[in-house]
N, C-alpha and C. Protein backbone atom coordinates (compact mmCIF):
# COMPACT_ATOMS: atom_id res chain seq x y z
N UNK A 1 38.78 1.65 -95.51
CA UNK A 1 39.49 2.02 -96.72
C UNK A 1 39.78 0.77 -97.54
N UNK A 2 38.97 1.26 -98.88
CA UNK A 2 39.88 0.09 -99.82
C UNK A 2 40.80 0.29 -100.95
N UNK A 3 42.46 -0.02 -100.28
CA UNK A 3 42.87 0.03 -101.20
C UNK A 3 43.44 -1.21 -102.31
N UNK A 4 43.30 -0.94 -103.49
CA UNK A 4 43.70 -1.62 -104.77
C UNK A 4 45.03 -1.29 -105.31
N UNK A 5 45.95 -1.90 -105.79
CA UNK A 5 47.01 -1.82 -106.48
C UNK A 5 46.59 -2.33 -108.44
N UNK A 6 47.41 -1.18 -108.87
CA UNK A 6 47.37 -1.18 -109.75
C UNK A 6 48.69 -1.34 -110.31
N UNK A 7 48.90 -2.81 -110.93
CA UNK A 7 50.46 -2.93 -111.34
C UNK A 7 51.28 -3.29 -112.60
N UNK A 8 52.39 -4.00 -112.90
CA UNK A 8 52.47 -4.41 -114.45
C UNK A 8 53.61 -3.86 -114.39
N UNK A 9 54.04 -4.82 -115.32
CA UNK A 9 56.12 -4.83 -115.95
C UNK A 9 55.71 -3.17 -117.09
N UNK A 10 56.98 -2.40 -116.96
CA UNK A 10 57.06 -0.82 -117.23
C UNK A 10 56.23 -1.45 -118.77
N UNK A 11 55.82 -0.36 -119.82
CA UNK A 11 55.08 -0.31 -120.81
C UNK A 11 53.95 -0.73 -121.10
N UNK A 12 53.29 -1.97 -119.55
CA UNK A 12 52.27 -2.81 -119.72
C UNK A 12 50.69 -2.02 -119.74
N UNK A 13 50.92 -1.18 -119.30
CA UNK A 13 49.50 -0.12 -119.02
C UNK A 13 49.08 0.47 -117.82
N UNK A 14 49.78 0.41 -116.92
CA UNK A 14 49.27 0.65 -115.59
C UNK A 14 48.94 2.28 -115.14
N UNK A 15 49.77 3.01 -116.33
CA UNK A 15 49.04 4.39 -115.91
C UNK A 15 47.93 4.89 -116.81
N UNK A 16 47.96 4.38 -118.23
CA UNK A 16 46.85 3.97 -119.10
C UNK A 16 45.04 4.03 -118.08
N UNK A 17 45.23 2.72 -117.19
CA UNK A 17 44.33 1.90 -116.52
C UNK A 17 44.06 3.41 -115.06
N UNK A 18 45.35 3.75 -115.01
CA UNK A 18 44.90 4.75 -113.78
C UNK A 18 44.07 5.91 -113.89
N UNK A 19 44.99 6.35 -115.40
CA UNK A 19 44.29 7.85 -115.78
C UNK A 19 42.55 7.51 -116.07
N UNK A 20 42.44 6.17 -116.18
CA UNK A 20 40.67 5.97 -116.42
C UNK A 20 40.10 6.36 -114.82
N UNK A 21 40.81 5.60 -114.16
CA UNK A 21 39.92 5.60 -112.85
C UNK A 21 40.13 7.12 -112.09
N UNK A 22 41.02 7.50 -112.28
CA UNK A 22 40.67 9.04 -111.50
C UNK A 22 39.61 9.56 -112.90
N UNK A 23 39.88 9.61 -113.64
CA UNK A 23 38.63 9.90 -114.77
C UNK A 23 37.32 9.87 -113.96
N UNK A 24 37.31 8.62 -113.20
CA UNK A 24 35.87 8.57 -112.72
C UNK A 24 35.64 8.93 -111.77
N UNK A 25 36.98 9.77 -111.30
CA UNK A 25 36.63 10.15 -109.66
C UNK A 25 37.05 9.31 -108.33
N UNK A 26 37.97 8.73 -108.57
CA UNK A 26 38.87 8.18 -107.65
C UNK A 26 39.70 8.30 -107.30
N UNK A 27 40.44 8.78 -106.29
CA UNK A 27 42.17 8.68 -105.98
C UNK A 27 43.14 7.80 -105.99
N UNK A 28 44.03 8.46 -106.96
CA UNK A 28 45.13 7.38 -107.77
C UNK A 28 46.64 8.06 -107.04
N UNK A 29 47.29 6.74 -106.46
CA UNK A 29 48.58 7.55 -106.13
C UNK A 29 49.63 6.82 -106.39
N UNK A 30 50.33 7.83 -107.36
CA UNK A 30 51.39 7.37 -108.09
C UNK A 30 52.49 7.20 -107.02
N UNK A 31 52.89 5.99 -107.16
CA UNK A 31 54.41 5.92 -106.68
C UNK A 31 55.66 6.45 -107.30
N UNK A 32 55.61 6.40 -108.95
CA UNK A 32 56.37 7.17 -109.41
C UNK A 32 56.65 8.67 -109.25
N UNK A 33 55.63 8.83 -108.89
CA UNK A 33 55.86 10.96 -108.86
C UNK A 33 55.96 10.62 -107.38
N UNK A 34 55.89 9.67 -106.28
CA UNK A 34 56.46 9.57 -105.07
C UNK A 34 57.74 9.60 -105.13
N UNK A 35 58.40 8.45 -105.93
CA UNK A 35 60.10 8.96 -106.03
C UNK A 35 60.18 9.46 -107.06
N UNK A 36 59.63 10.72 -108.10
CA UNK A 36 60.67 12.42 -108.11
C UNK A 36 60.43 12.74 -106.95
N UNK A 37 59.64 13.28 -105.98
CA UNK A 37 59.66 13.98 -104.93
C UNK A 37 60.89 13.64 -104.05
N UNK A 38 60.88 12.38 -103.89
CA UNK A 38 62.36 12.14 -103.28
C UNK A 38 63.81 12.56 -103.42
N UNK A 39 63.98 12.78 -104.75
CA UNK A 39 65.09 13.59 -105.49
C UNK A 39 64.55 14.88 -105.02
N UNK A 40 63.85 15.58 -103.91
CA UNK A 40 63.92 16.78 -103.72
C UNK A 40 64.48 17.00 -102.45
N UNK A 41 63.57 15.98 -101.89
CA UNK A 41 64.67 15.77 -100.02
C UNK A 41 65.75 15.81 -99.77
N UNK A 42 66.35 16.82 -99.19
CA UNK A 42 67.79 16.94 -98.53
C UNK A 42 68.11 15.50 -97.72
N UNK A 43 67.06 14.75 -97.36
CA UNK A 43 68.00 13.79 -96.78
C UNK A 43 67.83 12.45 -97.39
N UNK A 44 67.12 12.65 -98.70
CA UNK A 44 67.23 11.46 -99.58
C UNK A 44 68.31 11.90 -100.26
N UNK A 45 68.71 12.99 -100.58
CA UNK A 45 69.82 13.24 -101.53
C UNK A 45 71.18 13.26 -100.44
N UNK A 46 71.20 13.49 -99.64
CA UNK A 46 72.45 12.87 -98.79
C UNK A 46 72.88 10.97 -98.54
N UNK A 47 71.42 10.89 -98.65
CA UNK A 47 71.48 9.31 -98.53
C UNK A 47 72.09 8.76 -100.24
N UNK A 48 72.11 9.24 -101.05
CA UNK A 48 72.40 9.23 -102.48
C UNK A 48 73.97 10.00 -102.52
N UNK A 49 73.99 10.62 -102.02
CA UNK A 49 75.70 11.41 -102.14
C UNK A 49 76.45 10.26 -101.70
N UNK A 50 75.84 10.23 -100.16
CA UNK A 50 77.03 8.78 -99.27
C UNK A 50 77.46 8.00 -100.18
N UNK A 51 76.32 7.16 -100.60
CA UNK A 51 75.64 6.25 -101.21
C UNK A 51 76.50 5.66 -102.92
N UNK A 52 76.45 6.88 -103.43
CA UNK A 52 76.63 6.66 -105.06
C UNK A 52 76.73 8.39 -105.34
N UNK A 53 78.74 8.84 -104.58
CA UNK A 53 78.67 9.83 -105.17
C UNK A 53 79.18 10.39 -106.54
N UNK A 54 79.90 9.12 -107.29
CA UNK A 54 79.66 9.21 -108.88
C UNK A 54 78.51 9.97 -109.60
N UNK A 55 77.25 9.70 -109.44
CA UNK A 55 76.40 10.12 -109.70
C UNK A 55 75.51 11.96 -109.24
N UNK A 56 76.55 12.56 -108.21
CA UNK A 56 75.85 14.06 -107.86
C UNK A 56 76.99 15.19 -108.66
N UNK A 57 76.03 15.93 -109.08
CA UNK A 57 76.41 17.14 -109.66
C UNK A 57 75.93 18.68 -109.13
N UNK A 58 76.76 18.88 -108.49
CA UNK A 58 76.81 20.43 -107.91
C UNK A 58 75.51 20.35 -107.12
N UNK A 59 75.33 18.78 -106.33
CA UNK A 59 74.46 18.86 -105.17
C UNK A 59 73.04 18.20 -105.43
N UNK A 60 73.13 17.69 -106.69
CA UNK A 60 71.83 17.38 -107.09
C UNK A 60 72.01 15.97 -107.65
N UNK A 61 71.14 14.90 -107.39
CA UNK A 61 71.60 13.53 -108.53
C UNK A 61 71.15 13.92 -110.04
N UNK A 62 71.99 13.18 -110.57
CA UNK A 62 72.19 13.36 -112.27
C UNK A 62 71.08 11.27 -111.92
N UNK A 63 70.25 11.50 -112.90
CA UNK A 63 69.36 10.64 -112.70
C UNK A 63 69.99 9.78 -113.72
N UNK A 64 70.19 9.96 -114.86
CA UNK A 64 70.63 9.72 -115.72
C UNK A 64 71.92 8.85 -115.52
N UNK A 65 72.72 9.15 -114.96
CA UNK A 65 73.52 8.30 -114.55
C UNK A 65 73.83 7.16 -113.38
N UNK A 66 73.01 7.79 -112.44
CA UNK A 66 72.26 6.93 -111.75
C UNK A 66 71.17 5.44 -112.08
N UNK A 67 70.95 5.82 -113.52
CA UNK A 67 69.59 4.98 -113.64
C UNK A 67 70.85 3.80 -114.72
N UNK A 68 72.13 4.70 -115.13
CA UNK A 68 72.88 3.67 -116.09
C UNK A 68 73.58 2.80 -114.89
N UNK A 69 74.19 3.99 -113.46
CA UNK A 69 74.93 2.62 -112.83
C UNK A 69 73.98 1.65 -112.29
N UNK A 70 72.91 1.55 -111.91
CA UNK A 70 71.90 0.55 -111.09
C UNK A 70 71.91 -0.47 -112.22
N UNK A 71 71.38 -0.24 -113.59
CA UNK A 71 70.23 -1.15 -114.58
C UNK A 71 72.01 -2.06 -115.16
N UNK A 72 72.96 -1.81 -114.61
CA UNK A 72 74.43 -2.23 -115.27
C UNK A 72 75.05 -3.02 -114.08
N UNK A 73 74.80 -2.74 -112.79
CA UNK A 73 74.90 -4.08 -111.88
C UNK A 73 73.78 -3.93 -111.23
N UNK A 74 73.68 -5.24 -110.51
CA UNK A 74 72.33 -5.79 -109.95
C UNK A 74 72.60 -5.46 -108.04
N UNK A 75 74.09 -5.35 -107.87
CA UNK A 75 74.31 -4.84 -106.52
C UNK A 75 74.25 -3.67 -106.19
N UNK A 76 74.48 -2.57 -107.56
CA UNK A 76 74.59 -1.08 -107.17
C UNK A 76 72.21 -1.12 -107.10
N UNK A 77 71.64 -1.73 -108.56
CA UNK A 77 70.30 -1.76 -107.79
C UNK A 77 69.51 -1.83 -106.62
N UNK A 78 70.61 -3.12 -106.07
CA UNK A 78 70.05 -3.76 -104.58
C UNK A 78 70.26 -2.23 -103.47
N UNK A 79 71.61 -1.98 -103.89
CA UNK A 79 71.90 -0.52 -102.90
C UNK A 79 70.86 0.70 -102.43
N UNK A 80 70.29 0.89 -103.96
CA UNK A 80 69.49 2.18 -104.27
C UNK A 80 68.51 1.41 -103.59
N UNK A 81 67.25 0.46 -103.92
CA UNK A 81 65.89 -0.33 -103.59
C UNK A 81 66.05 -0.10 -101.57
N UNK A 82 67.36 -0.19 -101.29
CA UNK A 82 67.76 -0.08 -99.73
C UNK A 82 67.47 1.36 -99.34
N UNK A 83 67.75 2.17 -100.30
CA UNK A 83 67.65 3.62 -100.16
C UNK A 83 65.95 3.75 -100.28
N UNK A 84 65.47 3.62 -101.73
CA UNK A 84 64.27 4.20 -101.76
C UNK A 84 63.04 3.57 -101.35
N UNK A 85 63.03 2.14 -101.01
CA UNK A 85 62.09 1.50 -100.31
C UNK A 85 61.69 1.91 -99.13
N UNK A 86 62.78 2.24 -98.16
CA UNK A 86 62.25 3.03 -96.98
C UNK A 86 61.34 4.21 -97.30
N UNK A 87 61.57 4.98 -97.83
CA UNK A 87 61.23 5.96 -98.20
C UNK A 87 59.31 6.26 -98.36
N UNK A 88 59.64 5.16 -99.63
CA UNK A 88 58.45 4.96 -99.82
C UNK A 88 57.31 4.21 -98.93
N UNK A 89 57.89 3.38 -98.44
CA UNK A 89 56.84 2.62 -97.51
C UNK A 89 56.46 3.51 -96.31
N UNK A 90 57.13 4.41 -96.06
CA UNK A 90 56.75 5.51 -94.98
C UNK A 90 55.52 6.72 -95.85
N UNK A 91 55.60 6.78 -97.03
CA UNK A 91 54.69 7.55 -97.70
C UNK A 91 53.60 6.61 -97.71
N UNK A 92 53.52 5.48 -97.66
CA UNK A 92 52.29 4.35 -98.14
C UNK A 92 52.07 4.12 -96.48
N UNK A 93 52.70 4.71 -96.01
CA UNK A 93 51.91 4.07 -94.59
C UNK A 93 51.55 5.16 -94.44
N UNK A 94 51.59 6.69 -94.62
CA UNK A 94 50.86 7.82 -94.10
C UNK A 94 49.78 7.85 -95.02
N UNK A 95 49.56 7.45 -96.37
CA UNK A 95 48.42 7.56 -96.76
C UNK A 95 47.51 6.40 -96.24
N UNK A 96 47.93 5.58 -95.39
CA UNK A 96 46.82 4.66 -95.53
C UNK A 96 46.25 5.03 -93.98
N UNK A 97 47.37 5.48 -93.07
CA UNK A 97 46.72 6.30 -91.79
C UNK A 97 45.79 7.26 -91.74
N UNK A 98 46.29 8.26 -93.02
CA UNK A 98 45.11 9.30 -92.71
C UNK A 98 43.69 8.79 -94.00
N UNK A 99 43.97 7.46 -94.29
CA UNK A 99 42.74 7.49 -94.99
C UNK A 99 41.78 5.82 -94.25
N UNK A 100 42.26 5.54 -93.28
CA UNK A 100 41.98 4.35 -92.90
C UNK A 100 40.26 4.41 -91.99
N UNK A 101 40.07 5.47 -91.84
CA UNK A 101 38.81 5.42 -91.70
C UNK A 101 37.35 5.54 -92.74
N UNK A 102 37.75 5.94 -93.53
CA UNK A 102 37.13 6.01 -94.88
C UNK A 102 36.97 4.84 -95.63
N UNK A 103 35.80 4.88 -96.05
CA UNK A 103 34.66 3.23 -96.81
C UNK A 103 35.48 3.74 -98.36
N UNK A 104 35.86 4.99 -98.64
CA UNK A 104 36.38 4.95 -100.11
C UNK A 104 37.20 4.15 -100.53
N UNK A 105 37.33 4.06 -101.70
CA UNK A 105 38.39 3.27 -102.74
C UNK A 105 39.33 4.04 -103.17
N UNK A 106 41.08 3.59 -102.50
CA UNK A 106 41.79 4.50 -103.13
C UNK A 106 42.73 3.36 -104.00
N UNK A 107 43.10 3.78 -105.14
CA UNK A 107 44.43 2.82 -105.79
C UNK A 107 45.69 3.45 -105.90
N UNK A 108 46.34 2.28 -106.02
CA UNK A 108 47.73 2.73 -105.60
C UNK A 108 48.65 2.15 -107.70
N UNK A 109 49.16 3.20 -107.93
CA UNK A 109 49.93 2.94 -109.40
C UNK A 109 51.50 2.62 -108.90
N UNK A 110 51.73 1.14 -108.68
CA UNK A 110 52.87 0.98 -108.42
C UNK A 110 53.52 -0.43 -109.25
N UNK A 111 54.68 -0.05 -109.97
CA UNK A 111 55.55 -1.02 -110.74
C UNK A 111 55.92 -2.26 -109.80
N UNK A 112 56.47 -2.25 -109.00
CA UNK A 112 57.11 -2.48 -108.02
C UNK A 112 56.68 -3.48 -106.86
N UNK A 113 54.98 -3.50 -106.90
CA UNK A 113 54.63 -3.65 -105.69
C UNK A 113 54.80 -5.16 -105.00
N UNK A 114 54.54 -5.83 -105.82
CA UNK A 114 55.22 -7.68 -105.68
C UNK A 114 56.75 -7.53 -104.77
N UNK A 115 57.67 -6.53 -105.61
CA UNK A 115 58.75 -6.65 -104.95
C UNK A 115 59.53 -5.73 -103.78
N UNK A 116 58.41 -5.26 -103.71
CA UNK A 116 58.08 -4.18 -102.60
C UNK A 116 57.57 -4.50 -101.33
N UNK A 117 56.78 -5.93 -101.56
CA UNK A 117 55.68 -6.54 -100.39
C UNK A 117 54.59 -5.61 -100.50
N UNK A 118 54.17 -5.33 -101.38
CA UNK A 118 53.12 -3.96 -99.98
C UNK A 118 51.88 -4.67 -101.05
N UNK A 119 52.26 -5.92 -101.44
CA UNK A 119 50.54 -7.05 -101.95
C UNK A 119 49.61 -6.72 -100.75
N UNK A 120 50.09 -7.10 -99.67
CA UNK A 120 50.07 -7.39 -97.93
C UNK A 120 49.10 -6.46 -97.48
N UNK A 121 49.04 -4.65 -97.84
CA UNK A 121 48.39 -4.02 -97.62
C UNK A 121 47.31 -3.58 -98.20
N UNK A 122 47.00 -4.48 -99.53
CA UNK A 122 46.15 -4.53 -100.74
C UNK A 122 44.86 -5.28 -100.67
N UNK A 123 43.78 -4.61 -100.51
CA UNK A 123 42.55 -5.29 -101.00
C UNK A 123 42.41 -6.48 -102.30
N UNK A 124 42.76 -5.36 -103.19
CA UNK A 124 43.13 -5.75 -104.64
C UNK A 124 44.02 -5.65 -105.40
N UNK A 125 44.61 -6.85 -106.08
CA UNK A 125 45.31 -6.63 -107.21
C UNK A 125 45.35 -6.79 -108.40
N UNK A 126 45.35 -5.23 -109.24
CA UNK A 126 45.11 -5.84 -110.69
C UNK A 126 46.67 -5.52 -111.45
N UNK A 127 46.76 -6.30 -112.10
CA UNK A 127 47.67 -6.62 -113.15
C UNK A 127 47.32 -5.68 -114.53
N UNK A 128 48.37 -5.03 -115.19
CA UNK A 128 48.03 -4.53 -116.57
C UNK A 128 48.96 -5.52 -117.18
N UNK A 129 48.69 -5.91 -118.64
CA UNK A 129 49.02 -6.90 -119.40
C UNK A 129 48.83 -6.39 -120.71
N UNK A 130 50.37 -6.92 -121.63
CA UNK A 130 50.20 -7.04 -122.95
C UNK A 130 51.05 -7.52 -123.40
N UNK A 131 50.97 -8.10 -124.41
CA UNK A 131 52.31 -8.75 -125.51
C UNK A 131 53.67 -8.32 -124.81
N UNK A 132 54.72 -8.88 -125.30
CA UNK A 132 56.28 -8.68 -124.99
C UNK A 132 56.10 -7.30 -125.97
N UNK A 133 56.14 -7.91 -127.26
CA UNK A 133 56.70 -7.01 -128.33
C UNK A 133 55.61 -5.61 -128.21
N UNK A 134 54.57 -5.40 -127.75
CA UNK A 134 53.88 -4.35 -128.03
C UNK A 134 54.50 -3.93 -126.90
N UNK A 135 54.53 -4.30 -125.16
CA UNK A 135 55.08 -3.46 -124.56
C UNK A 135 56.37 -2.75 -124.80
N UNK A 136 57.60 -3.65 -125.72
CA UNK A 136 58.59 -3.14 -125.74
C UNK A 136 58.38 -2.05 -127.06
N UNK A 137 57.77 -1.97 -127.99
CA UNK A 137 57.52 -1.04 -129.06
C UNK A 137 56.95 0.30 -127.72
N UNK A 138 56.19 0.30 -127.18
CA UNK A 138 55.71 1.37 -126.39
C UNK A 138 56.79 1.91 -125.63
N UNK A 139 57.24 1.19 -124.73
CA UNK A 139 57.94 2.00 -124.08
C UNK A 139 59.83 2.49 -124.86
N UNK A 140 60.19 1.64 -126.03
CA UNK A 140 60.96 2.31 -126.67
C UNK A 140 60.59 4.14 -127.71
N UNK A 141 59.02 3.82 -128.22
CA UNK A 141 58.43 4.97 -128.22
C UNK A 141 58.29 5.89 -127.17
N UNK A 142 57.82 5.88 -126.41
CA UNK A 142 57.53 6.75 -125.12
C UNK A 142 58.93 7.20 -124.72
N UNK A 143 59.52 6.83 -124.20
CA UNK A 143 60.92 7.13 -123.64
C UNK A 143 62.28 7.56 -124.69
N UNK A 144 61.63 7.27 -126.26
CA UNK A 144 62.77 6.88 -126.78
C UNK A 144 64.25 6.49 -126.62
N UNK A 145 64.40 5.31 -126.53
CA UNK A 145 65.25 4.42 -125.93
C UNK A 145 65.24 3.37 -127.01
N UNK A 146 67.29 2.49 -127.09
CA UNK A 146 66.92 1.53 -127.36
C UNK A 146 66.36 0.50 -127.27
N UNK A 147 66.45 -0.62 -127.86
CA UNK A 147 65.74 -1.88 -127.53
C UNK A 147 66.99 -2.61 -126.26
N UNK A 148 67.79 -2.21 -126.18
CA UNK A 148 69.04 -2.62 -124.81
C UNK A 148 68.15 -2.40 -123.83
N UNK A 149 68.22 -0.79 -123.66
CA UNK A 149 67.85 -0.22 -122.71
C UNK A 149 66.47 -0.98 -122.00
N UNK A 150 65.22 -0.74 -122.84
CA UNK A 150 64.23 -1.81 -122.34
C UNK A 150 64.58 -3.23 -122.00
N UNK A 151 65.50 -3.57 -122.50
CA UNK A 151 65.66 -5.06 -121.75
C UNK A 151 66.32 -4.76 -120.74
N UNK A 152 67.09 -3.83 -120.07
CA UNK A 152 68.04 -3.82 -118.66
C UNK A 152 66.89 -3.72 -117.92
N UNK A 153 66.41 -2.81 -117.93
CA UNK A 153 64.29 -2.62 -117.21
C UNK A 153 63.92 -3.70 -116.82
N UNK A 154 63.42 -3.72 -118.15
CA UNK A 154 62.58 -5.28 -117.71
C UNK A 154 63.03 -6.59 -117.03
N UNK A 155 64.09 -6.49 -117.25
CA UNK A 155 64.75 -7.68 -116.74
C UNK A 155 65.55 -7.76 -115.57
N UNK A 156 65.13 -6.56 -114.96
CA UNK A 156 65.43 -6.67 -113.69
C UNK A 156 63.85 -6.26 -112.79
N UNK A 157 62.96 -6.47 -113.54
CA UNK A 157 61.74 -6.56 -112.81
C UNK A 157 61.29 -7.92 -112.73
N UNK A 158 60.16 -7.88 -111.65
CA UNK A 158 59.31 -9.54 -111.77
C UNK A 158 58.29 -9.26 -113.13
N UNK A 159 58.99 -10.78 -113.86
CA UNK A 159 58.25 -10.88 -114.85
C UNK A 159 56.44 -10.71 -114.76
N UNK A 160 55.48 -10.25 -115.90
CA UNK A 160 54.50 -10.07 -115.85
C UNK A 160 54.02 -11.12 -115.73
N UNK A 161 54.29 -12.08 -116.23
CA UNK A 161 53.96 -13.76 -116.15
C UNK A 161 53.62 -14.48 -114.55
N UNK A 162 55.01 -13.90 -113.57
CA UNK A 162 54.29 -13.98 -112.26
C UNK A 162 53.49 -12.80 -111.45
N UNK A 163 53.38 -11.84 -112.06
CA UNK A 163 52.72 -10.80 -111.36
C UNK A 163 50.78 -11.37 -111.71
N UNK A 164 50.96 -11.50 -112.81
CA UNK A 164 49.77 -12.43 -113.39
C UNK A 164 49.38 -13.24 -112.46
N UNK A 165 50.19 -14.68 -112.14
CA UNK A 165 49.81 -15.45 -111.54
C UNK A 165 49.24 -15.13 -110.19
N UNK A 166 50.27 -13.80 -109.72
CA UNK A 166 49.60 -13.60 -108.26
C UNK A 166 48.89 -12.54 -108.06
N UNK A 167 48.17 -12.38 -109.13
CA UNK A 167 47.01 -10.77 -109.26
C UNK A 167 45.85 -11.32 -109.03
N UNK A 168 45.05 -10.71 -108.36
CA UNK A 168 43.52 -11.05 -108.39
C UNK A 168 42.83 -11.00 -109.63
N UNK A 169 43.55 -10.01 -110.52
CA UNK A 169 42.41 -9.61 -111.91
C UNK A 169 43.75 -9.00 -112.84
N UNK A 170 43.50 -9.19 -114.11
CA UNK A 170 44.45 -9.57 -114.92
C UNK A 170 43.30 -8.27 -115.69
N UNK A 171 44.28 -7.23 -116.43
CA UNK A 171 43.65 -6.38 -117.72
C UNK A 171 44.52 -6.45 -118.84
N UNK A 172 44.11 -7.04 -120.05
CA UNK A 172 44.95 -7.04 -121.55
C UNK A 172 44.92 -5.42 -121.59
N UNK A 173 45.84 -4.44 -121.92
CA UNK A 173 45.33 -3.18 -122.43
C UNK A 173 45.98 -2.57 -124.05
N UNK A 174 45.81 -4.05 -124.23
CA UNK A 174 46.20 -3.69 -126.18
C UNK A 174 44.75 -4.13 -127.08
N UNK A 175 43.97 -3.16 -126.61
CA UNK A 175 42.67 -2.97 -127.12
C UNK A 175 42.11 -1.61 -127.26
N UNK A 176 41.16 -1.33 -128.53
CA UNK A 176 41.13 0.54 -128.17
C UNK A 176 40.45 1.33 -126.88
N UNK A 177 40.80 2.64 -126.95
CA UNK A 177 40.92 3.29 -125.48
C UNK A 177 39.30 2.54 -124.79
N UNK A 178 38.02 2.72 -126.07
CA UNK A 178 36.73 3.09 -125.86
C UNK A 178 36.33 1.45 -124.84
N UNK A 179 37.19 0.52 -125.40
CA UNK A 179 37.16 -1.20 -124.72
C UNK A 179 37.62 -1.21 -123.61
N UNK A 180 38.78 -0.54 -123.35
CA UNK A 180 40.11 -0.81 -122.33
C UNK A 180 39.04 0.05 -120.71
N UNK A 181 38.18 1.39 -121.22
CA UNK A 181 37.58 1.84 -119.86
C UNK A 181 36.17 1.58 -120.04
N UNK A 182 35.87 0.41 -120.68
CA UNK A 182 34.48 -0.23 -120.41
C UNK A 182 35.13 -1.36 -119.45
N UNK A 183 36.49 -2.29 -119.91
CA UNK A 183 36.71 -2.81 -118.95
C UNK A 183 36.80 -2.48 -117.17
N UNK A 184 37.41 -1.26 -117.51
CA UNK A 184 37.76 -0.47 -116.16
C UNK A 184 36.47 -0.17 -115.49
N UNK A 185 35.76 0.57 -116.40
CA UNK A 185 34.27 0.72 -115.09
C UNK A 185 33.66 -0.35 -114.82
N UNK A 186 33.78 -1.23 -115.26
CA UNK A 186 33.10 -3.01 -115.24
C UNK A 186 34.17 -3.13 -113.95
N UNK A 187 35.87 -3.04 -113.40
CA UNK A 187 36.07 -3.43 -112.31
C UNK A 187 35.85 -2.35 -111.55
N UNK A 188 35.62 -0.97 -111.96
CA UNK A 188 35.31 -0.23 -110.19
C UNK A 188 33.70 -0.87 -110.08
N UNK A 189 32.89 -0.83 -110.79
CA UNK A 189 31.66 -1.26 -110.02
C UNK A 189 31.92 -2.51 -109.57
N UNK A 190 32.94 -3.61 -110.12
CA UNK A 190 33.10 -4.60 -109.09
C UNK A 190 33.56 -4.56 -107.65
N UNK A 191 34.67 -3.59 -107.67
CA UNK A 191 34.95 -3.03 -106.12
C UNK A 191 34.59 -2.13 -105.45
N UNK A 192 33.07 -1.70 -106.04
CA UNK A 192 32.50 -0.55 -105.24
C UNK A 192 31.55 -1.95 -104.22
N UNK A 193 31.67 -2.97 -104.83
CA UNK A 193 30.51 -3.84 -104.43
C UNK A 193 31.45 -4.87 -102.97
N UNK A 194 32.18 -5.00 -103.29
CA UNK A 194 33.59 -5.78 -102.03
C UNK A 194 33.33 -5.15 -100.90
């Protein structure tokens, strides 16, 4: 099995870059739709009641407020990352068990993964990349959000600057769609070839 990470500070492109490659017939697994699923578990959401019960409403987390107490201290963050890192690394280790006999290429769409460790379990790493100001115009579009809000984000992620430095392959994706997945099939035929 080879898997690739596909990564980048929030607005940079990384699901942009994904939706190409399942395009071509590859398996892409989002870590993000890994934790919503978690907000469904009875015992992730107990671990969240204990945890930070400011945040539950009639049994359910209010995300929303959850996502204001974390991005507003850096200790209530550290708390949650204690919570949902387990979590996740037990989902990334069952996909790589039941796919570890297989010559396929699977990628993994994760924000996170530098500060996650899970480089470690990576064939490859590519980086999505773009300007400050275009990422922050995007994801204040997309989300509509202020310009605050994107800076509490970002700035509690690893800058793109070192995710860069420690990526195998670096993608600009502030170029049009028709450029951005000529680049992309130019790297799966590079890692059909690894």
């Amino acid at each position: 099995m080879k898997l690739i990470a596909i990564t980048g500070s929030i607005g940079c492109g990384k699901t942009t870059i994904a939706k190409i490659i399942r395009k071509h017939g590859y398996a892409v697994f989002d870590v993000d739709a890994w934790v919503r699923r978690m907000y469904f578990q009875k015992s992730f959401i107990a671990k969240i009641a204990d945890c930070f019960p400011e945040v539950m409403e009639n049994g359910i987390v209010n995300k929303r407020k959850l996502r204001n107490l974390v991005f507003n201290d850096p200790a209530e963050l550290k708390k949650l990352e204690g919570l949902t890192h387990p979590f996740l690394k037990s989902y990334l280790k069952s996909v790589i068990g039941k796919n570890s006999r297989s010559n396929s290429c699977f990628f993994l769409d994760v924000a996170l993964l530098y500060e996650m460790g899970w480089d470690k379990y990576c064939k490859l790493v590519v980086v999505a990349d773009v300007d400050y100001e275009i990422q922050k115009k995007r994801v204040m579009l997309r989300d509509n959000v202020e310009a605050e809000h994107f800076d509490k984000i970002n700035d509690v992620q690893m800058s793109n600057e070192v995710k860069k430095d420690k990526a195998d392959i670096v993608i600009n994706t502030d170029k049009p769609h028709n450029l951005l997945e000529l680049e992309v099939v130019t790297l799966l035929n590079y890692i059909e070839r690894l």
